[in-house]
Every structure is written in structure tokens, then in C-alpha cells.
Protein backbone atom coordinates (compact mmCIF):
# COMPACT_ATOMS: atom_id res chain seq x y z
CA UNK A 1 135.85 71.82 146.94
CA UNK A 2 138.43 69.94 144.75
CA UNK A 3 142.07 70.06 145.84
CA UNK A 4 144.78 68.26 143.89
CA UNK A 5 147.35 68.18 146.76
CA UNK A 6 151.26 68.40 145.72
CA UNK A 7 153.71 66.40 147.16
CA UNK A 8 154.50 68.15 149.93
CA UNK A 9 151.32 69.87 150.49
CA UNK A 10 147.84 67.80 151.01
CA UNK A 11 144.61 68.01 150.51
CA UNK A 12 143.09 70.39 153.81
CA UNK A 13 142.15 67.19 156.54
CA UNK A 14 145.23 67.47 158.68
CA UNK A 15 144.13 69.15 162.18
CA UNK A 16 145.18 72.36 161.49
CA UNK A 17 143.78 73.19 158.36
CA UNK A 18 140.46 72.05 159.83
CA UNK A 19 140.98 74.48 163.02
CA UNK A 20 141.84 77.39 160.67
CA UNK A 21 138.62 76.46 158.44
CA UNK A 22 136.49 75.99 161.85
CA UNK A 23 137.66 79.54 162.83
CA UNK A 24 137.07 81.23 159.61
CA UNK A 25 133.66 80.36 158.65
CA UNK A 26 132.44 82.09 161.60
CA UNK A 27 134.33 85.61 160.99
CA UNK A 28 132.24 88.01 158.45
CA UNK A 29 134.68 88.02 155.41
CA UNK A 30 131.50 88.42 152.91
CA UNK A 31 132.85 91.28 151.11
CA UNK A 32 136.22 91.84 152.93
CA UNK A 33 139.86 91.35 151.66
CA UNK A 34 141.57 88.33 152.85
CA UNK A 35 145.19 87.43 152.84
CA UNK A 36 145.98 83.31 153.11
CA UNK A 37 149.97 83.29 154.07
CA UNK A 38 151.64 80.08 152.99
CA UNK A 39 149.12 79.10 151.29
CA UNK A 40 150.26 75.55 150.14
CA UNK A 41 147.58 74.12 147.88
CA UNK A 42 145.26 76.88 148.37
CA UNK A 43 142.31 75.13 150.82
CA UNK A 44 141.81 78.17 152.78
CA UNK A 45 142.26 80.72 149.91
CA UNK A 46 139.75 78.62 148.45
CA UNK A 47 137.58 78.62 150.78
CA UNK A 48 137.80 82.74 152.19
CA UNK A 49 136.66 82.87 147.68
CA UNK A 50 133.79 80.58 148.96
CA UNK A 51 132.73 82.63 151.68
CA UNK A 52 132.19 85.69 149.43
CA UNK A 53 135.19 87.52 149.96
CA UNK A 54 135.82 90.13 148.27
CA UNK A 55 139.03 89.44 147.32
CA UNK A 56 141.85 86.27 148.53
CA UNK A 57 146.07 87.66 148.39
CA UNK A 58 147.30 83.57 148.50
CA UNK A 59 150.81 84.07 149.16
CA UNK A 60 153.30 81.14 149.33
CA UNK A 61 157.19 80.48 149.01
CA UNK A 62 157.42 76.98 147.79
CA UNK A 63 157.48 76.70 144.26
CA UNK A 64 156.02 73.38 144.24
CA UNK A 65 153.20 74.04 146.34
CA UNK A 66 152.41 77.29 144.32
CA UNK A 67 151.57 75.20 141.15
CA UNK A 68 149.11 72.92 142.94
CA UNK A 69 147.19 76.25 144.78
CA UNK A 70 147.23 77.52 140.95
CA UNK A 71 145.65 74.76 139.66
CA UNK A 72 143.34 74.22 142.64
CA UNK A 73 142.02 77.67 142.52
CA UNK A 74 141.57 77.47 138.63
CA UNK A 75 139.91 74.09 138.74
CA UNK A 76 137.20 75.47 141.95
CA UNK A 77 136.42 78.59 139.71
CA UNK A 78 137.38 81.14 142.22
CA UNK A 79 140.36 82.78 139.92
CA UNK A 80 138.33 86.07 139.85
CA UNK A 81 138.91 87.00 143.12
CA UNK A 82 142.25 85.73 143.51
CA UNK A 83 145.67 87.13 143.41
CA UNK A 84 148.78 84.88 143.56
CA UNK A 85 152.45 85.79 145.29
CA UNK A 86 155.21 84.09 145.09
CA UNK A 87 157.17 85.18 147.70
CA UNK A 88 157.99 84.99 150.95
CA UNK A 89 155.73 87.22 154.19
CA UNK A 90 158.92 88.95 155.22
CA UNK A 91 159.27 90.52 151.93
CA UNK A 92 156.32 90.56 150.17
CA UNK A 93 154.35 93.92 150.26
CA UNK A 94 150.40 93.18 150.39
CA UNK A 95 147.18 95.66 151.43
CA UNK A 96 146.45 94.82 154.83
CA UNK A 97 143.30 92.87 154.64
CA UNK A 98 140.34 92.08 157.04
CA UNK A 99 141.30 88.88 158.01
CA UNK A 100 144.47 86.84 157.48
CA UNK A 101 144.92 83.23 157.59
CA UNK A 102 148.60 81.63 158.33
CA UNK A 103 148.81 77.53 159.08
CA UNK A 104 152.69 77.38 159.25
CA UNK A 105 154.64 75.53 161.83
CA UNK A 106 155.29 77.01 165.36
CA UNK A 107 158.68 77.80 164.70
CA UNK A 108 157.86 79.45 161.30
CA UNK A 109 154.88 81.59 163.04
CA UNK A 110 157.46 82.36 166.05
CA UNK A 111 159.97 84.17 163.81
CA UNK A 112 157.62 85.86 161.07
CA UNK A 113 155.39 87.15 164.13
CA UNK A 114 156.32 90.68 163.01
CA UNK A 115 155.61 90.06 159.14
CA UNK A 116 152.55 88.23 159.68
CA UNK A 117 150.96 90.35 162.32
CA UNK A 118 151.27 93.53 159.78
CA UNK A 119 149.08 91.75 157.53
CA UNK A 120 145.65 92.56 159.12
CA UNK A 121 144.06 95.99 158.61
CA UNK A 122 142.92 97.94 162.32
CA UNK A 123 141.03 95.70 163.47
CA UNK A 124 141.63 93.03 161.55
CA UNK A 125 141.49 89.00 162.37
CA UNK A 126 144.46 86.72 162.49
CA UNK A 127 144.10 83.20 162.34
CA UNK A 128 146.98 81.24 163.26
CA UNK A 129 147.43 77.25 163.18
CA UNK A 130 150.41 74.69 162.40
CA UNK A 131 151.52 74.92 166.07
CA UNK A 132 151.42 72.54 169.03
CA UNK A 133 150.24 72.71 172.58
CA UNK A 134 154.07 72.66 173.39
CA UNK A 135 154.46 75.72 170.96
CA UNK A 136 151.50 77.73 171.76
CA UNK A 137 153.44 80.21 174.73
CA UNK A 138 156.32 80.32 172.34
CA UNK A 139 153.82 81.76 169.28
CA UNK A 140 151.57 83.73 171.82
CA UNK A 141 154.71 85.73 173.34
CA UNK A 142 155.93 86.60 169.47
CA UNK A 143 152.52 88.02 168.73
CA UNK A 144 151.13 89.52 171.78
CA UNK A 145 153.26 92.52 171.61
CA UNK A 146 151.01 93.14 168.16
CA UNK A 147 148.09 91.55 168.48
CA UNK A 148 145.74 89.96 171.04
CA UNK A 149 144.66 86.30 171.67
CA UNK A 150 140.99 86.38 171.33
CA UNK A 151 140.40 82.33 171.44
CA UNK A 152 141.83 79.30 171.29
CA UNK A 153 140.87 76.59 169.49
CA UNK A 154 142.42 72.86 170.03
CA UNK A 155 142.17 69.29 168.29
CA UNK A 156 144.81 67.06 169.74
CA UNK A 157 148.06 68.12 170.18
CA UNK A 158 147.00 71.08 167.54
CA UNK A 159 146.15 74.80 168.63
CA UNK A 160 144.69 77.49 166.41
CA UNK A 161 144.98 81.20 167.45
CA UNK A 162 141.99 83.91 166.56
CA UNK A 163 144.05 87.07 167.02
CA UNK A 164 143.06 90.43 166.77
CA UNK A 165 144.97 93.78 166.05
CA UNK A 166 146.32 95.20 169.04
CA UNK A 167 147.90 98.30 167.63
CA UNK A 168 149.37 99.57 164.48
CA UNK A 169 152.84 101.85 165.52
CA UNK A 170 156.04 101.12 163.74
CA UNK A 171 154.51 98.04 162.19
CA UNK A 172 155.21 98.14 158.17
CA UNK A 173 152.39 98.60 155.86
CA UNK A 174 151.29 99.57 152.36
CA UNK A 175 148.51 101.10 150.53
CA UNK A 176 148.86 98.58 147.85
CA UNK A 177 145.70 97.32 146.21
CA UNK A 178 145.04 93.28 145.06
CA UNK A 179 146.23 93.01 141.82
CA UNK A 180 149.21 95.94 142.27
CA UNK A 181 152.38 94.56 141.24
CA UNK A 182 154.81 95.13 143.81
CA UNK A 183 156.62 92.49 143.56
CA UNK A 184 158.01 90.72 140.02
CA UNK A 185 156.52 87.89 141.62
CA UNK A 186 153.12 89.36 141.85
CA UNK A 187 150.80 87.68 139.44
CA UNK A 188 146.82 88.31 138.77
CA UNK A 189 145.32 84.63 138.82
């Protein structure tokens, strides 16, 4: 894989992006729809193309970071199976998807719980990193009320979550497809 990192997004060895990557290649996304949510410079997207996915939704916020998962995805030749949103998870409309990958911060996983955790499809996979051992209650307590913590995986100070789909009342959905604009932000790759 070739990643041109941005300036405020790197290049996929910090400890979280390698617990996220450690949990996904072991979850069958050959053929699935996956969703990567704040997706910086597009390492897991990337890599969920990689893995035969049917199709990646990278969606990300910071305009700066979007450019570099652009060109990232162009230059690794996974654009086919790519969509691109600008935009932010508590806003954006997406199809839920099989599995859905999410390395923020603690704090930013803590209060978009709700918006993240409607990503996955029924029984859908979560993965969630970015958070500390100090954070990890915090982030479990926002999502168990929607999902369940099926394991933990740690490096460090660093904690990854593999969450699955509790249950699906009053959580917001659509019936969107990849590559439906529903947003003016919406783009094709």
C-alpha cells in the first residue's frame, strides 16, 4: 500500500490504525459493503478495497485530510469501489454496511456513539479505535445501549473495540445505495 500522509493525518503505523487493521483482516468483508468513518488518509478504506470488498463509503470532515485519502485511493488503484463523503457522521446519510471502521479519539467516539453505531447493517461489525485505556468505559457506556462489545483488542495505552449490532429501534437509517447522492458533498471516486 502507498499512503501519502497529509499534515495532520499520517501514514497508518500509529497504534490504533494497526489495532483497527489487526481487527479487520479477520472479519469476512470479501464481497460486503464497508463504511471507513473519518477516514483521514484513507489506510483502512484502502485496505477494506484490498480485502475484496464490495464496496468502501470513506467518509471524513477535514478538508485537508480528504485530499490526501483522494489521492491515496487513486494512486493504490482501488477508486472503483470507492465512494468519497465529505461530511461529517452526524449528518451524512450512508447505506448501512457490513462492517464499519471508526479510529477517532475517545471523546469524538463518546459523543457520535449514536451516529456511528447506525452505520452497521443487522448484524453488522463495528470497529472502534483512537481511544485509551482511560477512555475505554467512557466509549463502551455510549455504545452499549446499541451495540455489544464482542473483543477487545490493546497495544499500549491504545484499545480497539469489535462491536456488534445489538438492536436496530429508533436508530436512523437509509436505504441509500454507494454512489447515491444524498448529500452535495457526495462524490463517486
Amino acid at each position: 500500500m502507498i499512503v501519502h500522509p497529509s499534515t495532520g493525518f499520517g501514514t497508518g503505523h500509529h497504534a490504533t490504525t494497526r489495532l483497527c487493521l489487526r481487527a479487520l483482516q479477520i472479519q469476512p468483508i470479501q464481497g460486503r459493503h464497508v463504511t471507513d468513518v473519518g477516514t483521514g488518509s484513507a489506510v483502512l478504506a484502502i485496505t477494506a478495497a484490498k480485502l475484496n470488498a464490495a464496496s468502501v463509503m470513506a467518509i471524513e470532515n477535514d478538508l485537508d485530510a480528504a485530499s490526501a485519502g483522494r489521492s491515496n485511493i487513486a494512486v493504490n488503484g482501488v477508486g472503483a469501489v470507492m465512494t468519497f463523503l465529505v461530511g461529517n457522521v452526524r449528518t451524512v446519510v450512508t447505506r448501512p454496511a457490513s462492517c464499519v471502521l471508526a479510529s477517532l479519539s475517545g471523546a469524538l467516539l463518546t459523543n457520535s456513539a449514536r451516529s456511528i453505531a447506525r452505520c452497521p447493517e443487522p448484524g453488522g461489525i463495528l470497529i472502534v479505535s483512537g481511544l485509551t485505556m482511560q477512555e475505554e468505559s467512557r466509549v463502551v457506556h455510549a455504545l452499549e445501549p446499541i451495540v455489544w462489545v464482542d473483543e477487545r483488542l490493546y497495544e499500549g495505552n491504545w484499545v480497539a473495540l469489535v462491536v456488534k449490532t445489538r438492536y436496530r429501534e429508533n436508530l436512523p437509517h437509509s436505504t441509500s445505495r454507494p454512489g447515491d447522492v444524498t448529500s452535495p458533498f457526495l462524490e463517486p471516486f
